[in-house]
Protein backbone atom coordinates (compact mmCIF):
# COMPACT_ATOMS: atom_id res chain seq x y z
CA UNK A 1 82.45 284.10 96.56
CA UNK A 2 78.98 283.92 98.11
CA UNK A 3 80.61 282.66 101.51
CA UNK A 4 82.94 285.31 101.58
CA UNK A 5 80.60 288.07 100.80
CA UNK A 6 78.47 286.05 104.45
CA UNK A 7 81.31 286.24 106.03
CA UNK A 8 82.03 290.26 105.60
CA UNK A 9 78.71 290.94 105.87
CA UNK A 10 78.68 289.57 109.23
CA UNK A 11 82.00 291.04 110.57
CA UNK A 12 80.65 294.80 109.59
CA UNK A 13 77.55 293.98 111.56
CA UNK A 14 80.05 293.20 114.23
CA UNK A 15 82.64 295.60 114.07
CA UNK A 16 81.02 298.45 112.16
CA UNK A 17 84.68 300.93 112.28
CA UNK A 18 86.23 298.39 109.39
CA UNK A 19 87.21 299.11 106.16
CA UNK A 20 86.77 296.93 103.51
CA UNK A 21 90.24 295.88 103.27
CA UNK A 22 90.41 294.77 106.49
CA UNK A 23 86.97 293.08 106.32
CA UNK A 24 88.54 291.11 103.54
CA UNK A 25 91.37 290.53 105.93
CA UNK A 26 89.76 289.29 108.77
CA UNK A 27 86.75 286.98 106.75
CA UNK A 28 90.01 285.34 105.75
CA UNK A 29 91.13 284.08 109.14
CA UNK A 30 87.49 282.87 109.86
CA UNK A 31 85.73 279.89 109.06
CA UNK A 32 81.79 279.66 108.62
CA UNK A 33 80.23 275.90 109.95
CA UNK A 34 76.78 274.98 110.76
CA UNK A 35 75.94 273.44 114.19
CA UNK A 36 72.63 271.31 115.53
CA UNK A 37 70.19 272.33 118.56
CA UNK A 38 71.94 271.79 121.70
CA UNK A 39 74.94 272.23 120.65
CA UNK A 40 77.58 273.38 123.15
CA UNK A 41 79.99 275.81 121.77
CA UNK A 42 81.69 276.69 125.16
CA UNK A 43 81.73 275.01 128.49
CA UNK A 44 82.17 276.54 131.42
CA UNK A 45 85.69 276.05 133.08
CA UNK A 46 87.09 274.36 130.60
CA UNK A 47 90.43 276.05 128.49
CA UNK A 48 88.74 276.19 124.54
CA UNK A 49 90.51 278.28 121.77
CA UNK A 50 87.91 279.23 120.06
CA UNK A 51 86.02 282.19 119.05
CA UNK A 52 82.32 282.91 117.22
CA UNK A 53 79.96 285.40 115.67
CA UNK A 54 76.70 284.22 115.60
CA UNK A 55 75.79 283.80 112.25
CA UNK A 56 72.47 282.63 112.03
CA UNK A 57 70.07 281.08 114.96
CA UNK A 58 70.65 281.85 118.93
CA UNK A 59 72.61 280.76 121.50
CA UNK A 60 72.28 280.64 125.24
CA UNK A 61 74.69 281.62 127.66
CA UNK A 62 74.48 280.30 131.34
CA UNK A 63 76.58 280.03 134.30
CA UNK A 64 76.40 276.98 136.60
CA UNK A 65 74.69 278.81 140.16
CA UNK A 66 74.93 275.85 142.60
CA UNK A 67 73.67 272.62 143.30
CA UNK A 68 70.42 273.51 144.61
CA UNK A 69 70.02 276.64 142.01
CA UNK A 70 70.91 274.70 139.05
CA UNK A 71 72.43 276.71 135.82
CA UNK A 72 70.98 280.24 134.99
CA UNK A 73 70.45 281.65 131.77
CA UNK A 74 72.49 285.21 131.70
CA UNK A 75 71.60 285.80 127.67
CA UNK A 76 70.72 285.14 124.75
CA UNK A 77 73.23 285.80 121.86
CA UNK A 78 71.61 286.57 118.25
CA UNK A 79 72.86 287.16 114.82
CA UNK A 80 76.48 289.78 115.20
CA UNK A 81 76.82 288.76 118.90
CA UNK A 82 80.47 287.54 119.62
CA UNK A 83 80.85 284.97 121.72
CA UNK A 84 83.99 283.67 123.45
CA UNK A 85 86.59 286.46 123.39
CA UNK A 86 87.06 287.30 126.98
CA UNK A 87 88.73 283.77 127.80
CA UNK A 88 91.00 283.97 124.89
CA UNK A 89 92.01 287.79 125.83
CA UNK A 90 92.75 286.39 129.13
CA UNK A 91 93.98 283.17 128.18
CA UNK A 92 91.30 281.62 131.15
CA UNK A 93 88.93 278.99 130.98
CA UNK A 94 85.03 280.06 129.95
CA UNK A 95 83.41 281.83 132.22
CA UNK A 96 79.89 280.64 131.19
CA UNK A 97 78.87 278.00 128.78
CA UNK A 98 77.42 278.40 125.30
CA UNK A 99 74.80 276.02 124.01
CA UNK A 100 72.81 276.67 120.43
CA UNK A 101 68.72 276.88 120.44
CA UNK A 102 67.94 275.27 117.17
CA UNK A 103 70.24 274.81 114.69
CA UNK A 104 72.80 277.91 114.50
CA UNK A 105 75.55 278.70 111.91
CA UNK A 106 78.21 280.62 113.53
CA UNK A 107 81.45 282.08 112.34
CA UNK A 108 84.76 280.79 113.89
CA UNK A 109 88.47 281.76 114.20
CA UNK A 110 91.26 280.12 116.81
CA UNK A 111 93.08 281.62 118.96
CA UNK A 112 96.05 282.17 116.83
CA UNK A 113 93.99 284.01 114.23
CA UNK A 114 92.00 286.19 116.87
CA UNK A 115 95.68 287.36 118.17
CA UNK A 116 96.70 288.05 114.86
CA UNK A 117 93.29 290.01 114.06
CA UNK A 118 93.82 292.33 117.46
CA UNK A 119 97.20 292.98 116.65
CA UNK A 120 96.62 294.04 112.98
CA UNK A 121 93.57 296.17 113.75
CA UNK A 122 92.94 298.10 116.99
CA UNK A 123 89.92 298.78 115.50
CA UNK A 124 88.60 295.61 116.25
CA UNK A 125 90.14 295.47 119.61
CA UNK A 126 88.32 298.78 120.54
CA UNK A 127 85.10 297.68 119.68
CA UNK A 128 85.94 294.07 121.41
CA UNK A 129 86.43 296.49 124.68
CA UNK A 130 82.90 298.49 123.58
CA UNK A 131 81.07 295.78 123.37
CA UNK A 132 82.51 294.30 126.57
CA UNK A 133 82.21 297.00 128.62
CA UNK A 134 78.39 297.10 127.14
CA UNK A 135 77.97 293.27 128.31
CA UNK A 136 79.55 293.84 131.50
CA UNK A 137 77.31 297.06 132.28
CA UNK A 138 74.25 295.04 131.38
CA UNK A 139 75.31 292.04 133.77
CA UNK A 140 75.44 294.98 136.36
CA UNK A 141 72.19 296.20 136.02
CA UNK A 142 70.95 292.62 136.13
CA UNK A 143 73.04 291.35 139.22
CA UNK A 144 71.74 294.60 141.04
CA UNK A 145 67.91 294.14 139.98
CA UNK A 146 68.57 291.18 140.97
CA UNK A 147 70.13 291.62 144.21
CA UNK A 148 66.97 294.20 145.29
CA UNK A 149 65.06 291.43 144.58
CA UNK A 150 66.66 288.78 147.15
CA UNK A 151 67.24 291.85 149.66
CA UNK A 152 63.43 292.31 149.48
CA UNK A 153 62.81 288.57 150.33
CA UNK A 154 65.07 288.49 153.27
CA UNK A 155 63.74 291.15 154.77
CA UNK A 156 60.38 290.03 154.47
CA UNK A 157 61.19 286.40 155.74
CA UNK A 158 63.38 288.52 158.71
CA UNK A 159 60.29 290.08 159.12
CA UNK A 160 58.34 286.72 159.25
CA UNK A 161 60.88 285.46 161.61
CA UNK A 162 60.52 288.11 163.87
CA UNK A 163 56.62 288.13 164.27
CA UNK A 164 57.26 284.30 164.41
CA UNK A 165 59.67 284.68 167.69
CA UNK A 166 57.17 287.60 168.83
CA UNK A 167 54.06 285.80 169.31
CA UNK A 168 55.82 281.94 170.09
CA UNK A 169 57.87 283.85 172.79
CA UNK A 170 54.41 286.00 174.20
CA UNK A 171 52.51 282.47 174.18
CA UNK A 172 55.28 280.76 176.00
CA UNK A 173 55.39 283.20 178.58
CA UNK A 174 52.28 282.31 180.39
CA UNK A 175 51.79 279.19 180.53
CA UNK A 176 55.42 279.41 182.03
CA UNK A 177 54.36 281.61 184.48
CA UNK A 178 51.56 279.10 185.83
CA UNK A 179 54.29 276.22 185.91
CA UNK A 180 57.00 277.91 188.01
CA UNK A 181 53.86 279.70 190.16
CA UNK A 182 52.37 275.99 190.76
CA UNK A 183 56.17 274.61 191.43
CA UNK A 184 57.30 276.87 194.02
CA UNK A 185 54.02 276.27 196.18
CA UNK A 186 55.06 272.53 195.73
CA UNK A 187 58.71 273.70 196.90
CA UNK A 188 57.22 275.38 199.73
CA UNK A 189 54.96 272.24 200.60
CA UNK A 190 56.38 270.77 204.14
CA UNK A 191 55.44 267.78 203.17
CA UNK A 192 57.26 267.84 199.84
CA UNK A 193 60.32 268.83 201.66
CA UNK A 194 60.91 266.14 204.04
CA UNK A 195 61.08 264.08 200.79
CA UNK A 196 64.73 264.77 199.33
CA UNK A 197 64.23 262.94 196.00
CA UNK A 198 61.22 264.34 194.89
CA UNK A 199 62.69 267.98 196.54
CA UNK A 200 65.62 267.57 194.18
CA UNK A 201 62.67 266.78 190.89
CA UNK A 202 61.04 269.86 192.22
CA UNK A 203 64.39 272.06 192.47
CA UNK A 204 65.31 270.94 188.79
CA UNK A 205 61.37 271.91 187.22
CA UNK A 206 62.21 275.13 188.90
CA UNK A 207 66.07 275.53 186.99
CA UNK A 208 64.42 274.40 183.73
CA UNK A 209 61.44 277.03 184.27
CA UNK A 210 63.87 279.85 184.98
CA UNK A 211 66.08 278.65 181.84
CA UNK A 212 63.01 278.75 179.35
CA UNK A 213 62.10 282.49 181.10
CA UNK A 214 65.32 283.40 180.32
CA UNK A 215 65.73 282.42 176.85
CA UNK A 216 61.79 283.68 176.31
CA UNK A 217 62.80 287.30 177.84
CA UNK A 218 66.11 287.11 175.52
CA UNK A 219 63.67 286.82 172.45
CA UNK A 220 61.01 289.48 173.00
CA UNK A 221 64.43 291.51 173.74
CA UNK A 222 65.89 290.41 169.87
CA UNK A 223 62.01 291.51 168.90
CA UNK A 224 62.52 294.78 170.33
CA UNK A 225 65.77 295.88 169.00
CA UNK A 226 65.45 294.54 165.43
CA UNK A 227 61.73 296.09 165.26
CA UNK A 228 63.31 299.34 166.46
CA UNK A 229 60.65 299.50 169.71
CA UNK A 230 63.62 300.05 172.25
CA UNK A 231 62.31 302.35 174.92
CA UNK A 232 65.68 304.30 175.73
CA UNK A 233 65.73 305.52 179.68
CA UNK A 234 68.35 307.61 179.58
CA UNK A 235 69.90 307.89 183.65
CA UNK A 236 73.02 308.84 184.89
CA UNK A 237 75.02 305.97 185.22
CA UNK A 238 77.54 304.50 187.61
CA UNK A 239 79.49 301.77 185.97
CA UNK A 240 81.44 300.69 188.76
CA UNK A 241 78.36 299.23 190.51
CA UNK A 242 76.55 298.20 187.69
CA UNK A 243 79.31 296.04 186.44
CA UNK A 244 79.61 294.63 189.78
CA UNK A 245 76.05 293.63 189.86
CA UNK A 246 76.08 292.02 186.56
CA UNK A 247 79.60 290.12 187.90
CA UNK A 248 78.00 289.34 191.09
CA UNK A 249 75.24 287.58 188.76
CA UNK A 250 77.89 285.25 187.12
CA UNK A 251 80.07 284.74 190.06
CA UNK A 252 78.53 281.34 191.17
CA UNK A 253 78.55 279.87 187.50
CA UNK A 254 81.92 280.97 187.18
CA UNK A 255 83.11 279.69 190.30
CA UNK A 256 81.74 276.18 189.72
CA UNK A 257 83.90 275.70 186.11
CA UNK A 258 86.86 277.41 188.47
CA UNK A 259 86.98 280.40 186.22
CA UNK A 260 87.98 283.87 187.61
CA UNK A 261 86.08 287.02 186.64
CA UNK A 262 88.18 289.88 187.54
CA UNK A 263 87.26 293.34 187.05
CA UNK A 264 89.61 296.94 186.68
CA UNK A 265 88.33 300.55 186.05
CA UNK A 266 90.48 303.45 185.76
CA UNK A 267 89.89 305.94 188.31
CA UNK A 268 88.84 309.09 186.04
CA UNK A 269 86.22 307.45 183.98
CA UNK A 270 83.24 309.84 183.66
CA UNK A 271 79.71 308.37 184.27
CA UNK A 272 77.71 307.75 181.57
CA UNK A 273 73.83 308.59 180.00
CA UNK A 274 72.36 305.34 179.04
CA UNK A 275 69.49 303.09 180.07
CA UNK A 276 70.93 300.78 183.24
CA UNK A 277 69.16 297.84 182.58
CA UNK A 278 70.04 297.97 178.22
CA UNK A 279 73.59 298.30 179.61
CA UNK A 280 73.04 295.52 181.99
CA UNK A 281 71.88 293.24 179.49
CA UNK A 282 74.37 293.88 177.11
CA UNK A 283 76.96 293.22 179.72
CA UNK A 284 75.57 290.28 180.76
CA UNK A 285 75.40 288.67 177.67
CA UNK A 286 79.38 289.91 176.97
CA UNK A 287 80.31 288.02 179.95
CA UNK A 288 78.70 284.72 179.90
CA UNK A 289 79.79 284.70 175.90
CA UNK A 290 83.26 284.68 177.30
CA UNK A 291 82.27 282.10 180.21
CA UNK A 292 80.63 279.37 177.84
CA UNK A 293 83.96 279.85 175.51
CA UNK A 294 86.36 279.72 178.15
CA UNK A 295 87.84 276.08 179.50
CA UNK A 296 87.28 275.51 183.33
CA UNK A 297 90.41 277.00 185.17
CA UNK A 298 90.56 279.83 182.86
CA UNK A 299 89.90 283.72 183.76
CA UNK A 300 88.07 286.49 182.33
CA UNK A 301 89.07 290.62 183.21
CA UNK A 302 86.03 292.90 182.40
CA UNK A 303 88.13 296.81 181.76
CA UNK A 304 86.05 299.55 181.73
CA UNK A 305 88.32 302.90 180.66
CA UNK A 306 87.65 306.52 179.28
CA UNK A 307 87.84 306.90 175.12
CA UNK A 308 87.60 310.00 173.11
CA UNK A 309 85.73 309.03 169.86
CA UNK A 310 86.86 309.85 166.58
CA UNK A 311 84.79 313.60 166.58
CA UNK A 312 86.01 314.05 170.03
CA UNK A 313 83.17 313.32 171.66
CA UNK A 314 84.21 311.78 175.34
CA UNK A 315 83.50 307.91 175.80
CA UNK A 316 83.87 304.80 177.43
CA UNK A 317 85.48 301.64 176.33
CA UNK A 318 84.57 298.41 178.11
CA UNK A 319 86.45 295.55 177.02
CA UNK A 320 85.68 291.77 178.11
CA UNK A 321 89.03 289.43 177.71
CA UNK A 322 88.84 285.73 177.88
CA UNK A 323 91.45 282.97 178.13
CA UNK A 324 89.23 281.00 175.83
CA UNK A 325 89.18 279.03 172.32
CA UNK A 326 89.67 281.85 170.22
CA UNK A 327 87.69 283.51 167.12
CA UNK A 328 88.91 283.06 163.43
CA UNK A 329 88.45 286.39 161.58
CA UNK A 330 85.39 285.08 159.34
CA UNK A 331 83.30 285.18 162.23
CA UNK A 332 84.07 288.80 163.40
CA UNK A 333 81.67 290.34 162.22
CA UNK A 334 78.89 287.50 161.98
CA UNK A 335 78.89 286.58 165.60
CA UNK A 336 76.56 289.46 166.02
CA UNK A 337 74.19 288.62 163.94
CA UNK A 338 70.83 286.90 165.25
CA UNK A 339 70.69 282.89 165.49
CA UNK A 340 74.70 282.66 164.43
CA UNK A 341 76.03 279.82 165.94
CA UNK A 342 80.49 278.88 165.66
CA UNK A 343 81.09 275.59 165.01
CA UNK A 344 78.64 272.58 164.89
CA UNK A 345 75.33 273.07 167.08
CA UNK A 346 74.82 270.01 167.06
CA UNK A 347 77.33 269.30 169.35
CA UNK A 348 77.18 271.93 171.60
CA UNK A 349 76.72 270.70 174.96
CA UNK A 350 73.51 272.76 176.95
CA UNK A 351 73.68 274.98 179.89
CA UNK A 352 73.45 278.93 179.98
CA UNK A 353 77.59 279.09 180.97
CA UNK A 354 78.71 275.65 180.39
CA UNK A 355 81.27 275.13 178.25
CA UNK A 356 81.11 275.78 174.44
CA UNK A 357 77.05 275.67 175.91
CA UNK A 358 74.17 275.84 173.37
CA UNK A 359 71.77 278.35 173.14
CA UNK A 360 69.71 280.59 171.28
CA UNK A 361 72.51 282.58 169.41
CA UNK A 362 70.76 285.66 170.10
CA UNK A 363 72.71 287.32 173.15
CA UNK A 364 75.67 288.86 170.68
CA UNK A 365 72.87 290.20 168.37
CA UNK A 366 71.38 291.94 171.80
CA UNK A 367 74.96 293.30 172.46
CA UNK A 368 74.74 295.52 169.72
CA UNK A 369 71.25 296.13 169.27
CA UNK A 370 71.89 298.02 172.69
CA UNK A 371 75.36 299.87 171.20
CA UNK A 372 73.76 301.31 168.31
CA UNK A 373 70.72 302.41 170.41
CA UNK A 374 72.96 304.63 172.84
CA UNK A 375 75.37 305.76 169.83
CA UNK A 376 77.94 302.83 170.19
CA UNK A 377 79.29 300.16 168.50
CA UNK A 378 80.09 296.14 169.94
CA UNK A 379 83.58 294.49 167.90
CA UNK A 380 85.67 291.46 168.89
CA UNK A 381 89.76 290.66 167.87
CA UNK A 382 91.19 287.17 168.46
CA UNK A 383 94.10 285.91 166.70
CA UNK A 384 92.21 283.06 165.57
CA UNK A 385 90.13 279.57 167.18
CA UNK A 386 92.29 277.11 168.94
CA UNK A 387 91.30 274.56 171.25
CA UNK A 388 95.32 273.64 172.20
CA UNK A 389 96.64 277.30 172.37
CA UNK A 390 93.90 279.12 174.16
CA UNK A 391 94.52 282.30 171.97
CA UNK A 392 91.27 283.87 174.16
CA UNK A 393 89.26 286.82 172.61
CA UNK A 394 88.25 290.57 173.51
CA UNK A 395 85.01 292.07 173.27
CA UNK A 396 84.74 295.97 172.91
CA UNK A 397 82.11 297.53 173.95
CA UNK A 398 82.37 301.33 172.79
CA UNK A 399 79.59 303.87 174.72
CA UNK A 400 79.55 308.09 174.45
CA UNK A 401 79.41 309.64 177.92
CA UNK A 402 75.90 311.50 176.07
CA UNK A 403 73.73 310.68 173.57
CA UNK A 404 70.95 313.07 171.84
């Protein structure tokens, strides 16, 4: 008599709409038992067809995070909690496991019992939904607070990262300047020059100087745009010639993997307001993405074409298709961001336009950096990566005719 009066005792704490027939009904489907610390009532993944009201004691309820992160702690369940009912609505495995903290006495039904509780009072099953809609707005709250917090410490270590690149990139800047200013007056030595082998050491210090320039320049440019210190000249501008230039630029690196860079513009597009040498960049960095993932023998067309934007504001489209490896959809949207490499790095052979060539993974990121500073936006379609096929991808590159 004394267990039955625990048992309805505890179901009215849990499901306070009952009445004391049904009480009486349901404490006879359940089963009271006494468990030991450490105790695990549910495990995580695994099909169990049982369900509990914690009687007496706690429990804890955790879900497995990772390898590195370990298992986290969600809860703790106390005296009324239920525990268990959402894998046995949804006839899944546990979503989290259970383990007792200190001895706990719980009350437990099976499944067959919990169906035949729902079904014979709603009452029960609307407060199972009340208090599970409760849980799952409290998870909520918790996985947001939680998210702020993680979104605060990326930004800070982006931060870090940034003023990191800043001053590394600022320091190697000079002393690069001495070494290429103390290699071309040994390039311009006669004496130096009648000697073809150490001419040749000489020409390569020179390549490797103006590589490392390059790479520094393309990180105080990263600095710039993600630190929001762009300084926007805003010029007329005549496309034609300035994609030209920036072809001309590429034409001998092309040449010597045998790749084509071909170029078409459509008679009435409109100059454009923008800063020549953002545009440049941004260009540049389009193009020799499309030479390093482009096989020798391949080609490249550069389209540049007028666009009306979606509030009719008059635009220009400039699209850069390769005959390359391709792009699987995952990586869409990620090649843009800063340091994002495809693939293994590791085996990424080195060279500014060499094929799938190493490098800094920061030109895409400079792409857009320069779209969203004149109004734009930067995307890329492939139907996927395939080094048999050649499926190739196109870079848009979308720019309004004005910007205020």
């Amino acid at each position: 008599m004394k267990e039955i009066e625990e048992k309805i005792s505890l179901l009215r704490l849990a499901f306070g709409g009952l009445t004391d027939a049904e009480l009486e009904e349901v404490a006879a489907l359940t089963e009271l038992r006494d468990y030991p610390a450490d105790h695990i009532l549910c495990q995580e993944g695994a099909y169990e067809e049982v369900f509990y009201i914690i009687a007496e004691g706690s429990a804890a309820i955790s879900k497995h995070i990772g390898e590195a992160e370990g298992d986290r702690v969600l809860r703790m369940a106390g005296k009324g909690d239920l525990v268990g009912e959402m894998a046995l609505i949804q006839n899944a495995p546990r979503a989290a496991t259970v383990r007792t903290v200190g001895v706990c006495r719980v009350l437990e039904m099976d499944k067959l019992h919990f169906e035949t509780m729902l079904k014979r009072s709603p009452q029960v099953a609307l407060d199972i939904v009340r208090i599970t809609l409760n849980r799952l707005r409290e998870n909520d709250q918790t996985m947001i607070a939680d998210l702020q917090r993680s979104n605060e410490v990326l930004r800070q270590l982006d931060r870090n990262k940034l003023e990191f690149i800043q001053v590394a990139a600022h320091e190697l800047r000079t002393p690069m300047t001495v070494l290429k200013g103390y290699t071309n007056l040994l390039a311009a030595s006669p004496e130096l020059q009648k000697d073809s082998a150490l001419s040749a050491v000489v020409d390569g210090i020179l390549k490797g100087t103006d590589r490392m320039h390059s790479v520094v320049n393309t990180m105080l440019d990263v600095t710039r745009i993600d630190g929001e210190k762009l300084e926007i000249r805003f010029t007329p501008i005549l496309l034609k010639q300035l994609v030209r230039e920036v072809i001309g630029k590429l034409q001998k690196p092309a040449s010597e993997r045998t790749i084509e860079l071909l170029y078409f513009q459509e008679e009435d597009t409109p100059l454009i307001h923008g800063d020549p040498d953002l545009i440049s960049k941004a260009l540049y960095h389009l193009i020799v993405n499309a030479i390093k993932y482009t096989p020798d023998g391949g080609n490249i067309t550069i389209s540049v074409k007028p666009e009306i934007l979606g509030n009719d504001t008059p635009a220009i489209l400039i699209s850069v298709q390769d005959t390359g490896i391709g792009l699987d959809s995952e990586h869409h949207e990620l090649v843009f961001e800063k340091f994002y490499q495809t693939g293994d790095a590791a085996i990424h052979s080195s060279g500014t336009t060499s094929f799938k060539g190493g490098g800094p993974g920061l030109g895409l990121a400079i792409v857009r950096g320069v779209a969203r500073a004149h109004g734009g936006k930067v995307w890329v379609e492939s139907a996927g990566h395939d080094e048999t096929n050649f499926p190739g991808s196109v870079f848009y590159l979308h720019l309004p005719v004005k910007f205020w």
